[in-house]
C-alpha atoms as a PDB file:
ATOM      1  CA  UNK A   1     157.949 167.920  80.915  1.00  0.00           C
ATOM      2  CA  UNK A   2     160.247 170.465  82.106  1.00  0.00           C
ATOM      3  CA  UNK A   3     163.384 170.535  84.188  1.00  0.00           C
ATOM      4  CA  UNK A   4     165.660 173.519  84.382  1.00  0.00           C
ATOM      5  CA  UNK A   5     168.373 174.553  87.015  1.00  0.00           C
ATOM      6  CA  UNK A   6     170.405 177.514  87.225  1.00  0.00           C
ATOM      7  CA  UNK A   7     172.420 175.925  84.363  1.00  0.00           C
ATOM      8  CA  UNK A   8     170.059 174.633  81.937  1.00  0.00           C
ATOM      9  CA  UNK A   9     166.667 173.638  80.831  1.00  0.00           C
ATOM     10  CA  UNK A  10     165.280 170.190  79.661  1.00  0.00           C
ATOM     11  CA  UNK A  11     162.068 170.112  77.661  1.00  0.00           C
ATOM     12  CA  UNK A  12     161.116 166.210  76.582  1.00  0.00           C
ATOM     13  CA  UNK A  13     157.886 165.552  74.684  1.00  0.00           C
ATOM     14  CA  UNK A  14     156.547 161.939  75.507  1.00  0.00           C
ATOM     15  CA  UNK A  15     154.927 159.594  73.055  1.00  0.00           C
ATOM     16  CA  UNK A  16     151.308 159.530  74.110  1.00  0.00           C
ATOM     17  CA  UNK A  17     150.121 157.256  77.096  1.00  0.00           C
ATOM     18  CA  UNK A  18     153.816 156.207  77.271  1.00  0.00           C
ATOM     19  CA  UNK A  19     156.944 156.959  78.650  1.00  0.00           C
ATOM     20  CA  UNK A  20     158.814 157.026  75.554  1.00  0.00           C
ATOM     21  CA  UNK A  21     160.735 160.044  74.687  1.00  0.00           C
ATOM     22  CA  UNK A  22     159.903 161.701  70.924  1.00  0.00           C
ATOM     23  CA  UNK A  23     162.031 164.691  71.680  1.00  0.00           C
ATOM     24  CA  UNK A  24     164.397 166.254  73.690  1.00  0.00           C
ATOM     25  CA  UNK A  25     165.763 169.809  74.035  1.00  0.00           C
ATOM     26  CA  UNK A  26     168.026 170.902  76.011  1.00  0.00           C
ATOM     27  CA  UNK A  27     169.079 174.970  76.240  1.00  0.00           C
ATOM     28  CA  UNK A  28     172.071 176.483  78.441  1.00  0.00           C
ATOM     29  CA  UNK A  29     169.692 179.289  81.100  1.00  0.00           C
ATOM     30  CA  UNK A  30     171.935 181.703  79.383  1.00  0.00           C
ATOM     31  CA  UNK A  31     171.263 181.256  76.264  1.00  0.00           C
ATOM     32  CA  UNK A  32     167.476 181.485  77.103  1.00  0.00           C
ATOM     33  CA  UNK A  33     167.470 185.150  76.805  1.00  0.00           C
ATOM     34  CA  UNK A  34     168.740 185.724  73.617  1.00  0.00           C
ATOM     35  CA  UNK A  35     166.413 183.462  71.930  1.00  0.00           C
ATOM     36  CA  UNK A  36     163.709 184.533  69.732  1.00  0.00           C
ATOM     37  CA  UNK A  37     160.605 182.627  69.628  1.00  0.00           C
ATOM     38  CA  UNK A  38     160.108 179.978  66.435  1.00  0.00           C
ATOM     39  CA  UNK A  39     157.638 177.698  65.597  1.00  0.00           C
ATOM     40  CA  UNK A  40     158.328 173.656  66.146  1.00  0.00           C
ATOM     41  CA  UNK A  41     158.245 173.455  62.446  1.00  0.00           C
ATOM     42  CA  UNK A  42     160.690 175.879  62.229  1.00  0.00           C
ATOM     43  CA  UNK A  43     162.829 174.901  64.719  1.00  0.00           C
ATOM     44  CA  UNK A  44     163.247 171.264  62.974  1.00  0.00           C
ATOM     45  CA  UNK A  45     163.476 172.255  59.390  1.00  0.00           C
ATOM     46  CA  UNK A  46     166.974 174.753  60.812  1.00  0.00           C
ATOM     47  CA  UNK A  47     167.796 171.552  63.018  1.00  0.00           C
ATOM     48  CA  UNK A  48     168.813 169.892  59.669  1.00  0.00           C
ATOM     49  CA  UNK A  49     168.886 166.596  57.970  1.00  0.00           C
ATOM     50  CA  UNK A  50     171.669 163.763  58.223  1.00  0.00           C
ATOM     51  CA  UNK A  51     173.743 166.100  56.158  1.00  0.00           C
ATOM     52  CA  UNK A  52     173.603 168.629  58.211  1.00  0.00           C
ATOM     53  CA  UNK A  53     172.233 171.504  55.668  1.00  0.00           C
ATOM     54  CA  UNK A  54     168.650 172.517  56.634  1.00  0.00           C
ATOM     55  CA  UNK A  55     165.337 170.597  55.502  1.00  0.00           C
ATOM     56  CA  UNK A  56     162.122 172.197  53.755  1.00  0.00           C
ATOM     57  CA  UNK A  57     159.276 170.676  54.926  1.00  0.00           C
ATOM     58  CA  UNK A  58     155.869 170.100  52.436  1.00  0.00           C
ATOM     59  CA  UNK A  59     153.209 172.594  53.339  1.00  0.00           C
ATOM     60  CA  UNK A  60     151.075 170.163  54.373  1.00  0.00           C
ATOM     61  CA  UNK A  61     153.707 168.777  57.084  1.00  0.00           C
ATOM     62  CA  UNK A  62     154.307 172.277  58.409  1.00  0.00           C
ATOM     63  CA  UNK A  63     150.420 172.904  58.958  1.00  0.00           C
ATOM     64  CA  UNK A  64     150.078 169.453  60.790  1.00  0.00           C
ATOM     65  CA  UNK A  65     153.638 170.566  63.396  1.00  0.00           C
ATOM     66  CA  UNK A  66     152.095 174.251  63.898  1.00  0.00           C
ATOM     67  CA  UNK A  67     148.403 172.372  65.080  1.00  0.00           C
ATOM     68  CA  UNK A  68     150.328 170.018  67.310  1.00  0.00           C
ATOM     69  CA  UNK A  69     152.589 173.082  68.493  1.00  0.00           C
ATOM     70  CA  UNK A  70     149.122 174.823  69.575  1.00  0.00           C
ATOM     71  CA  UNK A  71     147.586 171.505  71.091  1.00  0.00           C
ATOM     72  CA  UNK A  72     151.076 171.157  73.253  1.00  0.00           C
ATOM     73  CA  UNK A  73     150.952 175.350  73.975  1.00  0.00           C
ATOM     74  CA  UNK A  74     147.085 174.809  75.193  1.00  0.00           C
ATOM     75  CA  UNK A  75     147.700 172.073  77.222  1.00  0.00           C
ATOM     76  CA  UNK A  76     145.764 169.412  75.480  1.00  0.00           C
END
């Protein structure tokens, strides 16, 4: 789902046939325009690990995030 006000936008992915939350982003409005468009996979390996530096993600992990990316983007 989406929520966003004149201050800022909510996206939260659900678990399927549940209401459990599997991710949560949350982006200032303003901030919305200077963003440049990145993948989900990307977007999580620059989100970082528990120490904070940046995670590579397998090949094979990446290909599986950019399928459910274009399931999500198509509305499946």
């Amino acid at each position: 789902t989406t929520i966003q006000n004149d201050r800022t936008r909510i996206q939260t992915i659900y678990q399927p046939g549940s209401f459990t939350p599997l991710i949560r982003v949350e982006t200032a409005t303003g901030e919305l325009a200077k963003t440049q468009r990145r993948s989900l996979a990307d977007a999580l390996q620059q989100s970082g690990g528990e120490d904070g530096g940046s995670v590579v993600f397998p090949p094979v992990l990446v290909q599986m995030l950019d399928r459910l990316e274009s399931e999500i983007l198509a509305d499946r």
